[in-house]
Protein backbone atom coordinates (compact mmCIF):
# COMPACT_ATOMS: atom_id res chain seq x y z
CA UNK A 1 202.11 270.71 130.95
CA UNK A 2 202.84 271.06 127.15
CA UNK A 3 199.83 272.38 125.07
CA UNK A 4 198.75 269.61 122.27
CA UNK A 5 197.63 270.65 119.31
CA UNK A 6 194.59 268.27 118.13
CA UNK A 7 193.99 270.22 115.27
CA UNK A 8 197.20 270.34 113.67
CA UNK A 9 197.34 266.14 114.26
CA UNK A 10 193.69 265.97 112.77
CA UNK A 11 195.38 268.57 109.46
CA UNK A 12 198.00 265.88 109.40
CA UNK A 13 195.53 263.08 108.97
CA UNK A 14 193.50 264.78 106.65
CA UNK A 15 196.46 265.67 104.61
CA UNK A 16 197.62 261.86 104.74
CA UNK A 17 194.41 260.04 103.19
CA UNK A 18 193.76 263.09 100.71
CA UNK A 19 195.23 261.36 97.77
CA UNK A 20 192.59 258.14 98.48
CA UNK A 21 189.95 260.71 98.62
CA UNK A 22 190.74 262.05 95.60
CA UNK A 23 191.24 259.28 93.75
CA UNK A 24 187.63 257.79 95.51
CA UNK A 25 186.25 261.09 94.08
CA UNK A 26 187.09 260.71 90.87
CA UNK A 27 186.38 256.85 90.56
CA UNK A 28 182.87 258.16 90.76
CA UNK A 29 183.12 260.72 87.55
CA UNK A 30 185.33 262.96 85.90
CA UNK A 31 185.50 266.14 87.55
CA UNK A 32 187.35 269.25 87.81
CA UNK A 33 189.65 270.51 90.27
CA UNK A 34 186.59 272.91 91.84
CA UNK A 35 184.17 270.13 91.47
CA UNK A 36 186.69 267.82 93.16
CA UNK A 37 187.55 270.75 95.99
CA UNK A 38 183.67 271.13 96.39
CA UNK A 39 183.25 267.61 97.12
CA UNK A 40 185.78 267.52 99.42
CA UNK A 41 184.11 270.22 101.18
CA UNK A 42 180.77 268.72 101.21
CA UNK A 43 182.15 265.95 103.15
CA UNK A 44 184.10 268.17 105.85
CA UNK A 45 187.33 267.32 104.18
CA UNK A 46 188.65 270.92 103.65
CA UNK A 47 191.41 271.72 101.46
CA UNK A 48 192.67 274.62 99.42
CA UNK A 49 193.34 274.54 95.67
CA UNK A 50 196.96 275.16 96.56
CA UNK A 51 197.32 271.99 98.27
CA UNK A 52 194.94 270.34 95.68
CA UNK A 53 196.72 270.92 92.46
CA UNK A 54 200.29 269.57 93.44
CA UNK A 55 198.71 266.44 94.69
CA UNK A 56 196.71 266.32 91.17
CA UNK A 57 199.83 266.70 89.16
CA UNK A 58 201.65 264.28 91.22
CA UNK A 59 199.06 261.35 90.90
CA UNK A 60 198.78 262.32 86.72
CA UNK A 61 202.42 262.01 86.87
CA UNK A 62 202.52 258.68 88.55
CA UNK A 63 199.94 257.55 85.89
CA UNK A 64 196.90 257.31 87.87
CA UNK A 65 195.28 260.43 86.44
CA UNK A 66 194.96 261.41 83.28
CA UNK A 67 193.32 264.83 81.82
CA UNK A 68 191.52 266.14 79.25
CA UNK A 69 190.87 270.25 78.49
CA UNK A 70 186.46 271.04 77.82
CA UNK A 71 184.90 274.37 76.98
CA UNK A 72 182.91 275.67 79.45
CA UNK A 73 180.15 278.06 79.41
CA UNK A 74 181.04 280.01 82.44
CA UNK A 75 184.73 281.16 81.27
CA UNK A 76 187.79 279.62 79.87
CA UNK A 77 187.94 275.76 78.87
CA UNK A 78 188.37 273.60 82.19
CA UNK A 79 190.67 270.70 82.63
CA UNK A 80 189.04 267.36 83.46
CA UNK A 81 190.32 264.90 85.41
CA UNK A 82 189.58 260.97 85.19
CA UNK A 83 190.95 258.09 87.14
CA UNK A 84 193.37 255.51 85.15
CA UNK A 85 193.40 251.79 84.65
CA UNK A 86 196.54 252.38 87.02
CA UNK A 87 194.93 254.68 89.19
CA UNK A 88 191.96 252.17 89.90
CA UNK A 89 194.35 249.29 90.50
CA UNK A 90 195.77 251.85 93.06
CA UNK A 91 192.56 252.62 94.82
CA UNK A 92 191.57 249.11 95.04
CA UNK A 93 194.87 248.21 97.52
CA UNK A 94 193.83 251.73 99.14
CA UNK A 95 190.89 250.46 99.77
CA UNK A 96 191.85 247.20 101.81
CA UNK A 97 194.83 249.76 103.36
CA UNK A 98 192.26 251.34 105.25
CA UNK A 99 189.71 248.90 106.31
CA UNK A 100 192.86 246.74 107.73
CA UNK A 101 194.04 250.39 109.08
CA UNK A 102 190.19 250.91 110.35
CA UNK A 103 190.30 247.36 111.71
CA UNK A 104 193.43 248.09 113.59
CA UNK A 105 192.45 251.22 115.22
CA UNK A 106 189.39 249.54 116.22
CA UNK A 107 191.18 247.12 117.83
CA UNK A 108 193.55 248.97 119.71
CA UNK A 109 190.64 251.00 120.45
CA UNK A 110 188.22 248.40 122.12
CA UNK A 111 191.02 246.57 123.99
């Protein structure tokens, strides 16, 4: 019998809805990328800032982030990052993807 890997599926999930998250995140308040990593944390969505930064540059790129450099106390100035006009258009249709996604694994689920 072949040995299944649930926790590489679960990674794969995770890795699949991180862009909402972020984006959920940040619809909140600006943050940086260890605030946003943090938060992810605190809600047992664990990523690593090597996985977090593409996905950061990608959504700025795609115009629904945009940044701004602050001065920090603690060290070198930190770059901010907000949500868009775009990007909240964006989260609103993510939004109603996954309660119709919910609604369908629910479903399928309960038969």
């Amino acid at each position: 019998m072949e040995v299944v890997n649930v926790d590489n599926i679960k990674a794969q999930m995770r890795k699949g809805i991180l862009e909402y998250c972020i984006l959920s995140i940040l619809s909140d308040s600006d943050a940086y990328a260890s605030e946003i990593i943090n938060e992810l944390k605190d809600s047992e969505m664990i990523v690593v800032e090597g996985t977090l930064y593409p996905l950061l540059t990608r959504q700025k790129n795609q115009g629904l982030l945009a940044y701004r450099w602050e001065e920090s106390q603690q060290g070198p100035p930190r770059k901010y990052y907000s949500i868009t006009d775009k990007g909240k258009m964006v989260l609103e249709e993510l939004d109603k993807a996954w309660a119709d996604l919910v609604a369908v694994i629910d479903k399928i689920r309960n038969k």
